[in-house]
Protein backbone atom coordinates (compact mmCIF):
# COMPACT_ATOMS: atom_id res chain seq x y z
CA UNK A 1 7.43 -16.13 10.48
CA UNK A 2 8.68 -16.08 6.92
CA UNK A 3 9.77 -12.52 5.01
CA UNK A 4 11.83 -11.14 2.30
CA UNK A 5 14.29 -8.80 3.79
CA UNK A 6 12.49 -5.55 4.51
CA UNK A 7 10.58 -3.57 7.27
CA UNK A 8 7.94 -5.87 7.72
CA UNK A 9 10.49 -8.21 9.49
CA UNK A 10 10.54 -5.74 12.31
CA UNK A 11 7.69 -7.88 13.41
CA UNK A 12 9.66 -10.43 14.80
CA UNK A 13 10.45 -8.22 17.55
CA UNK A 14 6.58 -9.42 18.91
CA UNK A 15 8.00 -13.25 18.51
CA UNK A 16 8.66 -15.65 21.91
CA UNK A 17 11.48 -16.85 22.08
CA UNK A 18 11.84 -20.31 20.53
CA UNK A 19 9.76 -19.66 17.28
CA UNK A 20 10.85 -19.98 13.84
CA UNK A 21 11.61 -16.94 12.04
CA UNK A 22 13.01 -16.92 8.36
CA UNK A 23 14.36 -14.19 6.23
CA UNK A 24 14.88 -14.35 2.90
CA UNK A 25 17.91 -12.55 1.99
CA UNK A 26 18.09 -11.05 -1.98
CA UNK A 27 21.49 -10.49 -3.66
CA UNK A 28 23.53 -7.79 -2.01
CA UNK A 29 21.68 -7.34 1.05
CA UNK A 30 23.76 -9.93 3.06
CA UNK A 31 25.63 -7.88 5.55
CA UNK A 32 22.20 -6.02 5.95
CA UNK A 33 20.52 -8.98 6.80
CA UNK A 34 22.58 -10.10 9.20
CA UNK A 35 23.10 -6.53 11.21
CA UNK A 36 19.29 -5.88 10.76
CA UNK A 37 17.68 -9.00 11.66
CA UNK A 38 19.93 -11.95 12.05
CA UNK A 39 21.66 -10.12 14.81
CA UNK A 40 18.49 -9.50 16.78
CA UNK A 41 16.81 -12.73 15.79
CA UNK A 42 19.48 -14.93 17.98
CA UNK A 43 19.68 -12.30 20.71
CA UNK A 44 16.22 -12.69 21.36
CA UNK A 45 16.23 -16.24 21.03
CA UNK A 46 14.64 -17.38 18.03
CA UNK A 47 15.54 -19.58 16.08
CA UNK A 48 16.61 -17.97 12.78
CA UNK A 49 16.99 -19.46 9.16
CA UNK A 50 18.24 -17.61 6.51
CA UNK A 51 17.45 -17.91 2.67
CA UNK A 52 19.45 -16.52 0.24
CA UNK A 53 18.12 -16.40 -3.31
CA UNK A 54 20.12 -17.45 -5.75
CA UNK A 55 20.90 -15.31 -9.07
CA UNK A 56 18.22 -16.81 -11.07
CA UNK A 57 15.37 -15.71 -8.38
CA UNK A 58 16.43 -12.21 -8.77
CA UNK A 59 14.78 -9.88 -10.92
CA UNK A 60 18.41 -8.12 -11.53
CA UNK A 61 20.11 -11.05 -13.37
CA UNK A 62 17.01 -10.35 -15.93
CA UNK A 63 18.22 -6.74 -16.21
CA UNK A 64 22.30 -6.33 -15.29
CA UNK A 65 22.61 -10.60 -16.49
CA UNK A 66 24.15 -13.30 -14.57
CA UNK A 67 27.81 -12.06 -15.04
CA UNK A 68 27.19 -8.33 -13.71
CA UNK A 69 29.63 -7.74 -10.96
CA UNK A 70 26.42 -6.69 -9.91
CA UNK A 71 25.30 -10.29 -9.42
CA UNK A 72 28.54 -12.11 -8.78
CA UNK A 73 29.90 -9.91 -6.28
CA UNK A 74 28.09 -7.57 -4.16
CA UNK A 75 30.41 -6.90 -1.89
CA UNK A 76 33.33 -5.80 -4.75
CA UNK A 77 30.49 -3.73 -6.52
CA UNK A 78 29.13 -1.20 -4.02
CA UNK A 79 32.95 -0.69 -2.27
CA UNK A 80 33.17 0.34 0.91
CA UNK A 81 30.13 2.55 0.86
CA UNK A 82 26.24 1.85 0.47
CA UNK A 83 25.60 4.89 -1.44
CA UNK A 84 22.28 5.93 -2.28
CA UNK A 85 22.66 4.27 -5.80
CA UNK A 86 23.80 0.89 -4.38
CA UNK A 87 20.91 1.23 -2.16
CA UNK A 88 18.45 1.41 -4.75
CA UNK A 89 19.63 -0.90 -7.13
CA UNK A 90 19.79 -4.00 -4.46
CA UNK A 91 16.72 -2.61 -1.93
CA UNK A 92 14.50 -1.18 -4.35
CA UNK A 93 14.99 -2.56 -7.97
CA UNK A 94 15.47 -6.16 -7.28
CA UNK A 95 12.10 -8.25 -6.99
CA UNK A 96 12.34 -11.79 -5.76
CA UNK A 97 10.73 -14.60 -7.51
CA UNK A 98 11.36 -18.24 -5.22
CA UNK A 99 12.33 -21.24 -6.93
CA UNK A 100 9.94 -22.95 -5.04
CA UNK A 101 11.80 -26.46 -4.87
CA UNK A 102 14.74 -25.06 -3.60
CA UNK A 103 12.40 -23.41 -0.81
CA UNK A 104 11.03 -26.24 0.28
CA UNK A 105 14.28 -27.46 1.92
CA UNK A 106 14.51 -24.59 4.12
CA UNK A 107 10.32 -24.76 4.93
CA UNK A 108 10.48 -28.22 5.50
CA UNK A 109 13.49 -27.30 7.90
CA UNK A 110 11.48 -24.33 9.42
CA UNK A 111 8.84 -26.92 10.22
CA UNK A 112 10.77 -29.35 12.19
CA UNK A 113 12.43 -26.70 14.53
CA UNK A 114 8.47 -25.65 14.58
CA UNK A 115 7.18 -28.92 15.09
CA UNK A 116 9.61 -29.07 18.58
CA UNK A 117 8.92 -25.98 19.81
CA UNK A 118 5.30 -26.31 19.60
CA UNK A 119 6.39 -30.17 21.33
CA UNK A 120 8.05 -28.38 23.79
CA UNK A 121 5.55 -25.12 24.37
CA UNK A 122 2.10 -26.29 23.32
């Protein structure tokens, strides 16, 4: 299973244990990731990749630019709080556009840990 960060990841919860299950993570939503799905995904025993997009597959570096604390450092820009505002701009704003060469790395890694479990399971 292969998602951008979102609800439709709560799927996985239906997954056996053993299957491949990627999320791809947009900018700022790293600690969400992880506490939403990651967490989960490796408590239930899947085997979990993670792809985080990189500023120029984020719709935001079009509209804050590359330099935005924004886009260089989530973390410092929405403090210690995930206000409403925060929530918006990373969650809601922020469409993800794959560089699909890139991607193929982590698919073509997805596909081997696929290939053994299917080995393995039939």
């Amino acid at each position: 299973m292969v998602g951008v960060h979102g609800a439709g990841l709560t799927h996985s919860l239906f997954l056996r244990p053993g299957v491949v299950f990627m999320q791809v993570v947009p900018i700022g939503a790293g600690w969400l990731a992880e506490v939403c799905f990651a967490n989960s995904a490796r408590a239930m025993g899947l085997e979990y990749l993670e792809y985080r997009i990189g500023v120029e597959e984020s719709s935001l570096t079009d509209k804050y630019g590359k330099n935005s604390l924004l886009i260089e450092d989530p973390a410092t820009f929405r403090g210690e709080k995930w206000s409403s505002t925060v929530m918006d701009i990373y969650l809601k704003e922020q469409n993800v556009k794959l560089d699909l060469i890139r991607f193929r790395e982590y698919l073509k890694e997805a596909y081997k840990k696929a290939e053994k479990f299917m080995e393995k399971e039939g």
